[in-house]
Protein backbone atom coordinates (compact mmCIF):
# COMPACT_ATOMS: atom_id res chain seq x y z
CA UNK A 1 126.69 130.79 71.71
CA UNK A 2 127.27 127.28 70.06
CA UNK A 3 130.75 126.54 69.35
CA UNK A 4 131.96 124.62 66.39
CA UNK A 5 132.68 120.85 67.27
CA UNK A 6 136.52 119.68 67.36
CA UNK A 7 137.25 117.47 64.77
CA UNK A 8 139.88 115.43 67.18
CA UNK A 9 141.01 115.16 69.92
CA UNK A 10 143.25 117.47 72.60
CA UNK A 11 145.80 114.93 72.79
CA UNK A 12 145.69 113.99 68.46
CA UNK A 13 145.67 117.93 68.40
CA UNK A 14 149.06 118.03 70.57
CA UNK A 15 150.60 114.98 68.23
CA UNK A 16 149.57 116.21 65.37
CA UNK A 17 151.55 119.43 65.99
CA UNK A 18 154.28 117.62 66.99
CA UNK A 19 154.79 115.87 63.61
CA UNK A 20 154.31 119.40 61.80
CA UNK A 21 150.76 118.87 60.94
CA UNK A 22 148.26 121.31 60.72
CA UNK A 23 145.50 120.24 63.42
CA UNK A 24 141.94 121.08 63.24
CA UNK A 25 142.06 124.04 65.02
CA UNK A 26 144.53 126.44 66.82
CA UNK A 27 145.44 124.50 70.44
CA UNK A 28 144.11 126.73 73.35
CA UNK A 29 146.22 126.37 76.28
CA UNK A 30 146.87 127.51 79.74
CA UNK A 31 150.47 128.12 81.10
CA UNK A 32 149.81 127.46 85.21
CA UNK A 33 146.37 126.34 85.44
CA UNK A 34 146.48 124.53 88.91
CA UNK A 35 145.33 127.85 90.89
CA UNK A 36 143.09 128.96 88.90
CA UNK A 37 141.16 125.52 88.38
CA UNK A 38 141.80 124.87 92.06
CA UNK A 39 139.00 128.00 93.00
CA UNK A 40 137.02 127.46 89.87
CA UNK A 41 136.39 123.80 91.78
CA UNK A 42 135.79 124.77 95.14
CA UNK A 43 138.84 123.65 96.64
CA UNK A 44 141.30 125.82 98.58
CA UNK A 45 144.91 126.75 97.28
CA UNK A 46 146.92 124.57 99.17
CA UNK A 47 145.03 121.75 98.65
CA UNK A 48 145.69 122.16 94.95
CA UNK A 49 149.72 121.93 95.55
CA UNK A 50 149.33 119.08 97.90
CA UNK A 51 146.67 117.03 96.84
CA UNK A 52 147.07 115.63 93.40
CA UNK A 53 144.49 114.46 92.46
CA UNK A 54 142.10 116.79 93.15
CA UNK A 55 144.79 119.09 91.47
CA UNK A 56 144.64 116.45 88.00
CA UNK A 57 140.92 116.05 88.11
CA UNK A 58 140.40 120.30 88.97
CA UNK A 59 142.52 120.91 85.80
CA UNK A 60 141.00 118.85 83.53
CA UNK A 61 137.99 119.42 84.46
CA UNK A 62 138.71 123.07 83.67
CA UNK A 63 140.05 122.36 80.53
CA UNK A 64 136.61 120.84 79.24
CA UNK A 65 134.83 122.82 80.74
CA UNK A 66 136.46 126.07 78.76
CA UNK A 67 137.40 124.10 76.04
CA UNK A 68 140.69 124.37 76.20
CA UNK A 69 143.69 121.87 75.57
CA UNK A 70 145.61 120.11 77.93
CA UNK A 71 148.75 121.43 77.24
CA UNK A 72 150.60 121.65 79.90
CA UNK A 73 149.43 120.23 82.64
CA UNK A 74 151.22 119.57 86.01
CA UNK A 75 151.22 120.22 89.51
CA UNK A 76 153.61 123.10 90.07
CA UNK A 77 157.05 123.31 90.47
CA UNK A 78 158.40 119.91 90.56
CA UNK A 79 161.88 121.06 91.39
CA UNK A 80 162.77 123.96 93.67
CA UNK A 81 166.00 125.15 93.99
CA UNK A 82 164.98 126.04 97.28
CA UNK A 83 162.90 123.62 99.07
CA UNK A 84 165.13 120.49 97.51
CA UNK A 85 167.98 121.66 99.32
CA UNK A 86 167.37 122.15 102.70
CA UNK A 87 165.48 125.89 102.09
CA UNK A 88 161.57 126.60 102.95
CA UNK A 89 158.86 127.30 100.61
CA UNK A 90 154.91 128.72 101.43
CA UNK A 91 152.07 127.19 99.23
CA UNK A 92 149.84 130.04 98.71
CA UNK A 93 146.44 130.19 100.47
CA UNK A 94 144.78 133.31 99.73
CA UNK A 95 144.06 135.07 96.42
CA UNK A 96 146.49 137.68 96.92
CA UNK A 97 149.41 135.01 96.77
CA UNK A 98 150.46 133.77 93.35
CA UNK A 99 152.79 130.83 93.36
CA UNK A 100 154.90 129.63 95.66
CA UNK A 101 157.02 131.77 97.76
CA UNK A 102 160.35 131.22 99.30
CA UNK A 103 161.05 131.74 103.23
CA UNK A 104 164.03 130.41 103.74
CA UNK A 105 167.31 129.77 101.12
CA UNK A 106 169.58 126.92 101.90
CA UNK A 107 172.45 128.80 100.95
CA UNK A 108 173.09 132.11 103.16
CA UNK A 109 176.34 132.42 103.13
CA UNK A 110 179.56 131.08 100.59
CA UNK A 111 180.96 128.27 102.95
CA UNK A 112 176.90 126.93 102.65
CA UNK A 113 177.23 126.05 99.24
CA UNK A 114 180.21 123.37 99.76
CA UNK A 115 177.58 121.78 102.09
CA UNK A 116 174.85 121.10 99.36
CA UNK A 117 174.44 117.10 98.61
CA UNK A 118 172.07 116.07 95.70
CA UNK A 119 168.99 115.80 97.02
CA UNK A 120 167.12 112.54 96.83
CA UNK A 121 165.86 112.14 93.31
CA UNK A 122 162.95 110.26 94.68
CA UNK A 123 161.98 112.11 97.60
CA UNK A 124 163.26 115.26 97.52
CA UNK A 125 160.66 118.32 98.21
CA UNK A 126 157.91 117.78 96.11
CA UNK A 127 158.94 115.44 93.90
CA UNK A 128 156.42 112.35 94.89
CA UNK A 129 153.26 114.45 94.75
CA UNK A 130 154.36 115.61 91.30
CA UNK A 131 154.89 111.93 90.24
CA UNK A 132 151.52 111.04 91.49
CA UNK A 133 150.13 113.67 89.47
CA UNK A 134 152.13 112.51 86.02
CA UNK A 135 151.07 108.90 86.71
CA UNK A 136 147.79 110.36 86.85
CA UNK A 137 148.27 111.51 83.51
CA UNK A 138 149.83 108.45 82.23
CA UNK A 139 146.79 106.56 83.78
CA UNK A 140 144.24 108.84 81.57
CA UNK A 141 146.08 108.56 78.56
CA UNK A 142 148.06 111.99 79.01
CA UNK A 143 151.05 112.82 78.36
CA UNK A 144 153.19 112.64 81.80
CA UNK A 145 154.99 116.03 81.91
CA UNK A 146 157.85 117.04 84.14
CA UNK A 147 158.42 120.46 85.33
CA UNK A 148 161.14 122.25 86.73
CA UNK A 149 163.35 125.56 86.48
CA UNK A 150 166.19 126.07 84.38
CA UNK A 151 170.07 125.62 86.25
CA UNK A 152 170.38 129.47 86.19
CA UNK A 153 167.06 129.61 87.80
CA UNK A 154 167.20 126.77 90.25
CA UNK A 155 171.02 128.30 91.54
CA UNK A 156 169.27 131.54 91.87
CA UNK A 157 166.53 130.09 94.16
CA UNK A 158 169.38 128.31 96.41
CA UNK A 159 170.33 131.45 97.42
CA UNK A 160 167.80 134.48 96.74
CA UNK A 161 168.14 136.45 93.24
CA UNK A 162 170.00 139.38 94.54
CA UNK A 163 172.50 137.22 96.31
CA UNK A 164 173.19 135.23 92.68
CA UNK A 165 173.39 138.07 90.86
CA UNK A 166 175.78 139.84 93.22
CA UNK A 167 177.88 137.08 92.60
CA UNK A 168 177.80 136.84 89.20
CA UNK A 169 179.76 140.07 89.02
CA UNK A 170 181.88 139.54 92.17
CA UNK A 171 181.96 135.32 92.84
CA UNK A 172 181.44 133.98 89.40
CA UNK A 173 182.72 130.89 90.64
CA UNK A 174 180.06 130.36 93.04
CA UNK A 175 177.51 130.67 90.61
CA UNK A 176 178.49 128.03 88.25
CA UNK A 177 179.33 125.58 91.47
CA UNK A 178 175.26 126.25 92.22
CA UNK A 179 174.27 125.61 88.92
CA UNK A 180 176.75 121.99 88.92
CA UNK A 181 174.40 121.24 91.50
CA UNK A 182 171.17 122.18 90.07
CA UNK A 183 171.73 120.94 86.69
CA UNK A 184 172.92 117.08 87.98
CA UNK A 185 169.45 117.49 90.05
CA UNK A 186 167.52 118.39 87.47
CA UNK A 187 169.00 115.27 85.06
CA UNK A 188 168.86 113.04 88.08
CA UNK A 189 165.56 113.52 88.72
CA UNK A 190 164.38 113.15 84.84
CA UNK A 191 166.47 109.98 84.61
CA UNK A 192 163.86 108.47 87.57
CA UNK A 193 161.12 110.21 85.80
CA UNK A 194 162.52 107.90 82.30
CA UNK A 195 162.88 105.10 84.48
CA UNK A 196 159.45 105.17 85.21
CA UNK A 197 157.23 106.29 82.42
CA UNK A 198 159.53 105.85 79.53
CA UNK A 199 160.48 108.52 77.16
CA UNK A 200 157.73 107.81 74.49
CA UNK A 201 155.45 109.82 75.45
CA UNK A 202 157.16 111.87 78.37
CA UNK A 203 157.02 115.68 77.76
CA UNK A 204 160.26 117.70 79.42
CA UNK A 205 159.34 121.18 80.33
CA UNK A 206 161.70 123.62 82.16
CA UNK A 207 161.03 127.74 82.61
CA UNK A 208 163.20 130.63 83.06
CA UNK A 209 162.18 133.81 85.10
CA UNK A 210 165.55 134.82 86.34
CA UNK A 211 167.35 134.70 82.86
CA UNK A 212 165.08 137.96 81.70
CA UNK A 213 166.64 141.11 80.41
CA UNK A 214 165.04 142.65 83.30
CA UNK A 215 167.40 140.83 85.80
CA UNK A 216 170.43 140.10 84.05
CA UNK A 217 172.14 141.34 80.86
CA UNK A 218 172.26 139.67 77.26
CA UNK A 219 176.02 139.21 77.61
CA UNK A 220 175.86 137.82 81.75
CA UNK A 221 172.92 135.21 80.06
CA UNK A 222 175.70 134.34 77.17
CA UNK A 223 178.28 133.81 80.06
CA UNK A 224 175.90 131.65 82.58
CA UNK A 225 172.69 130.85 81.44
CA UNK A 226 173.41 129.38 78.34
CA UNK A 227 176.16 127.26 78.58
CA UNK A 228 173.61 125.29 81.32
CA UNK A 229 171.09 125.17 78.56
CA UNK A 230 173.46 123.41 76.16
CA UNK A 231 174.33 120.83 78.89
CA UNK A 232 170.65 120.29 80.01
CA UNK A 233 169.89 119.46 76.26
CA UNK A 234 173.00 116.93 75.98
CA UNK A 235 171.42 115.07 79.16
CA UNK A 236 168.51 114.31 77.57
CA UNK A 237 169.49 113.87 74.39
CA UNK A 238 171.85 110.65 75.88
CA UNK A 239 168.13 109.66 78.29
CA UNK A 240 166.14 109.59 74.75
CA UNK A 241 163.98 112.40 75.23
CA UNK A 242 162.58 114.23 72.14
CA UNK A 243 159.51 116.10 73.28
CA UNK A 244 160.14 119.28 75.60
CA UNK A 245 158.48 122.65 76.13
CA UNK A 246 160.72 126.09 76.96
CA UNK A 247 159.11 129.10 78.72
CA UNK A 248 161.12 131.50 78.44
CA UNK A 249 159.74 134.04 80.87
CA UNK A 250 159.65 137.71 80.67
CA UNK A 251 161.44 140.03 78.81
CA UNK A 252 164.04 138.01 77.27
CA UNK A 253 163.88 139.20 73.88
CA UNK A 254 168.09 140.44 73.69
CA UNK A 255 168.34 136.65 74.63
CA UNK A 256 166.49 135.29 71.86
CA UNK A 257 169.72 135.41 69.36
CA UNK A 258 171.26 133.34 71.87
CA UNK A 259 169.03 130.86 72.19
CA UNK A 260 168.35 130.95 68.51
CA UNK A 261 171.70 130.16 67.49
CA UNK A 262 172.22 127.23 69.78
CA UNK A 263 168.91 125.70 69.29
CA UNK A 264 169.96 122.85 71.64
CA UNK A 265 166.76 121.19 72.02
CA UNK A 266 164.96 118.91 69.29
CA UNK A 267 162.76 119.77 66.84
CA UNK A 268 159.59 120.89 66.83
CA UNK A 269 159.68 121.75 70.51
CA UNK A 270 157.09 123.95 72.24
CA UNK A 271 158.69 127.52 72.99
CA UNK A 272 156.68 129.84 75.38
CA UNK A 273 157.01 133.25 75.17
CA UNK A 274 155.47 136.35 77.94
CA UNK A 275 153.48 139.24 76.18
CA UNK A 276 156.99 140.81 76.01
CA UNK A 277 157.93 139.12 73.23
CA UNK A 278 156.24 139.59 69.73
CA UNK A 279 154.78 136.04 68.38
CA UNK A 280 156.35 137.34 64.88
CA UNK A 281 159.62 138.24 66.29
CA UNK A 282 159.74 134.38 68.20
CA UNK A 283 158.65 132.80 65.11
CA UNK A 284 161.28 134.26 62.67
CA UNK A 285 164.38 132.91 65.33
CA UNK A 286 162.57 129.94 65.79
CA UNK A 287 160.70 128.76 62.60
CA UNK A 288 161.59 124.94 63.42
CA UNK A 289 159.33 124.98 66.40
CA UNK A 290 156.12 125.86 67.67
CA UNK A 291 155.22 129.32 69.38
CA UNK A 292 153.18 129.47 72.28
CA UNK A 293 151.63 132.56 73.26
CA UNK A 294 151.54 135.46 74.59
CA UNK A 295 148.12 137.48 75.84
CA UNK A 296 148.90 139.28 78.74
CA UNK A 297 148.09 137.40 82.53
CA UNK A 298 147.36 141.18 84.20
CA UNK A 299 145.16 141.95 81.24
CA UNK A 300 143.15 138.86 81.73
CA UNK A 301 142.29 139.63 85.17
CA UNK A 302 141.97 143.55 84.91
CA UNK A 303 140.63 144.02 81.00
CA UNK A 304 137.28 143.01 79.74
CA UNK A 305 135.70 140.30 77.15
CA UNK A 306 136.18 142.17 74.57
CA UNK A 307 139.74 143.96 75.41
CA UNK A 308 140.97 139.88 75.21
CA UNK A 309 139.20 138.68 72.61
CA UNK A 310 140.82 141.75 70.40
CA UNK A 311 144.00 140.23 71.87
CA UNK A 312 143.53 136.64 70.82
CA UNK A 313 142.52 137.50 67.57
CA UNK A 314 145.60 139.31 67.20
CA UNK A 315 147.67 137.00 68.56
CA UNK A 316 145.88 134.36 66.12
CA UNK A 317 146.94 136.67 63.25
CA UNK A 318 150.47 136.48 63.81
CA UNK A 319 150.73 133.04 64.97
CA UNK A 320 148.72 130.97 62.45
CA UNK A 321 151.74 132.18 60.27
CA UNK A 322 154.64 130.53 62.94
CA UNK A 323 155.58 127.94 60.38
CA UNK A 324 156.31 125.26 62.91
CA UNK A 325 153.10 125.65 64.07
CA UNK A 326 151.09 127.58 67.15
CA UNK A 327 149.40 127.43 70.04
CA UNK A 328 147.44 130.39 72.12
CA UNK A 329 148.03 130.77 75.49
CA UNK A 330 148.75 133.03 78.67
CA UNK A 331 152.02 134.50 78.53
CA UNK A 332 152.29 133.29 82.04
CA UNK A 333 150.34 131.92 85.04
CA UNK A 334 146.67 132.84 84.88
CA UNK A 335 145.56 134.71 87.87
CA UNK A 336 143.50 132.89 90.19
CA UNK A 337 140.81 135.93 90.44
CA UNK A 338 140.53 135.91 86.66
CA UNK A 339 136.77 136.93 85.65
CA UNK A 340 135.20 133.63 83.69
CA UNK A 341 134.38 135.61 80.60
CA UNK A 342 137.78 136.73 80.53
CA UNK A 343 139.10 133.32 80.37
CA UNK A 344 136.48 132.25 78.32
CA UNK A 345 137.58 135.19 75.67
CA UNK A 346 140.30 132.88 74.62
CA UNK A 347 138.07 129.90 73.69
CA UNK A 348 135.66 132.12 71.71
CA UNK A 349 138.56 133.90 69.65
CA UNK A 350 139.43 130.21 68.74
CA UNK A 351 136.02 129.59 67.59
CA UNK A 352 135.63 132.31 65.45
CA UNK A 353 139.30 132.46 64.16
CA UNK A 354 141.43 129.71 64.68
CA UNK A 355 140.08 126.99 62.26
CA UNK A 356 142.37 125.43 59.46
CA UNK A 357 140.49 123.95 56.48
């Protein structure tokens, strides 16, 4: 099939959006990319988290290749709760792994978490290959992203999920000493990431697995998450920041009044949503910003052309009418085994459906 021609560019697409224009097309964008682009070029898993450039230039290439925009892009996991401490991640190598898995927490035990220091903003875990990869960005005229988990979910990884939620019912105070910790990392670390590429361009993006309903309760994510979120927003409102994206993983949608009435971050930001959530439903608390979303990773890998394409165009039904605008994407990371035409499903629902005039 020929495919229409863009009319501008990924990146004018992107600003445009971000000034509440209507670009030429609906943006087509994958959540986690650096897997999947990682096999589609040959090159093994782990060499995709630890080599950044052929992680940048696998991802891009990916992204023309499909067609798809470059929004975001970034090398995975630029702050670990785990691994930034003390703890011990695994890159994953084979394609039954997906992501990064933790062996080891640096916080077993209570009397571990008076021990925590701030971990070097600079050198930290994986910090320096992920600013290799956003001066890589800067260097091709991207914008340089930053990644990293929200406080609740960073405290969560210091000490294994089922520990932090134990404690949220029986050692509240614990919890919010963990997320202290995590949330002056977090700033720290974007404050070097200002200091470095300014805060122009910079684009802030933080995710949220452990803060869905299917973990913790609407009223225990009133009490701990969102406090943190309020905080987060204040730190970079004093650095200067005004661009930033929010997944907000999973089934999350008794959070969403929450979040909604807050509203901490600036506006138009980019708010991600899982399949759980309705695009409709996200657009109506959040009409200020743009909706990213939602088709189904699982489906992607397991369904057929056609099975996503009727998803897309659905999904490009409901969003085209998000008033602060839309992007289609993966509800999550894109499995690395995904079948081509699958992921190419996306970029011909666009083509037949997501033009504005």
């Amino acid at each position: 099939m020929r495919l229409r021609q863009d009319r501008i560019s990924s990146e004018e697409r992107l600003e445009a959006l971000l000034n509440y224009r209507k670009p030429d097309r609906i943006p087509i964008s994958i959540l986690y990319l650096i897997e999947f682009s990682a096999r589609n070029s040959g090159y093994s898993r782990a060499l995709s988290y630890n080599d950044p450039e052929k992680s940048f230039y696998s991802q891009v290439g990916t992204a023309e290749q499909f067609g798809w925009d470059k929004i975001p892009l970034h090398m995975g996991h630029t702050l670990l709760g785990a691994l930034d401490f003390g703890g011990e991640i695994q890159i994953p190598e084979s394609d039954y792994q997906q992501g990064v898995i933790i062996k080891s927490y640096p916080v077993k035990t209570e009397d571990d978490i008076a021990k925590l220091k701030l971990p070097d903003r600079k050198i930290a875990g994986r910090i320096p290959k992920a600013k290799e990869f956003a001066r890589l960005q800067e260097k091709h005229g991207l914008p340089p992203w930053f990644f990293s988990r929200s406080p609740f979910t960073m405290a969560s990884n210091m000490c294994g999920l089922q520990q932090f939620c134990r404690w949220t019912l029986k050692r509240p105070e614990l919890c919010h000493e963990m997320m202290e910790r995590a949330l002056a990392h977090i700033l720290n670390v974007i404050g070097d990431w200002v200091d470095t590429f300014g805060t122009d361009k910079l684009m802030v993006y933080i995710s949220s697995p452990s803060e869905s309903n299917q973990v913790i309760s609407p009223k225990q994510f009133e009490k701990f998450a969102l406090p943190y979120h309020s905080r987060f927003h204040e730190g970079l409102q004093a650095m200067g920041i005004k661009r930033f994206m929010f997944h907000i993983c999973g089934e999350q949608n008794l959070n969403l009044p929450y979040l909604a009435e807050v509203s901490a971050w600036p506006h138009p930001s980019i708010l991600s949503f899982g399949h759980e959530v309705d695009l409709e439903v996200a657009a109506k608390y959040f009409p200020e910003d743009i909706i990213y979303g939602n088709i189904e990773p699982a489906v992607i890998q397991t369904g057929s052309p056609q099975q996503i394409y009727e998803l897309c165009r659905l999904a490009i039904e409901k969003g085209r009418k998000a008033q602060g605008g839309f992007i289609l994407g993966t509800g999550c990371a894109l499995p690395v085994t995904s079948p081509p035409l699958n992921v190419f499903a996306l970029t011909k629902t666009v083509n037949d459906f997501g033009w504005y005039e």
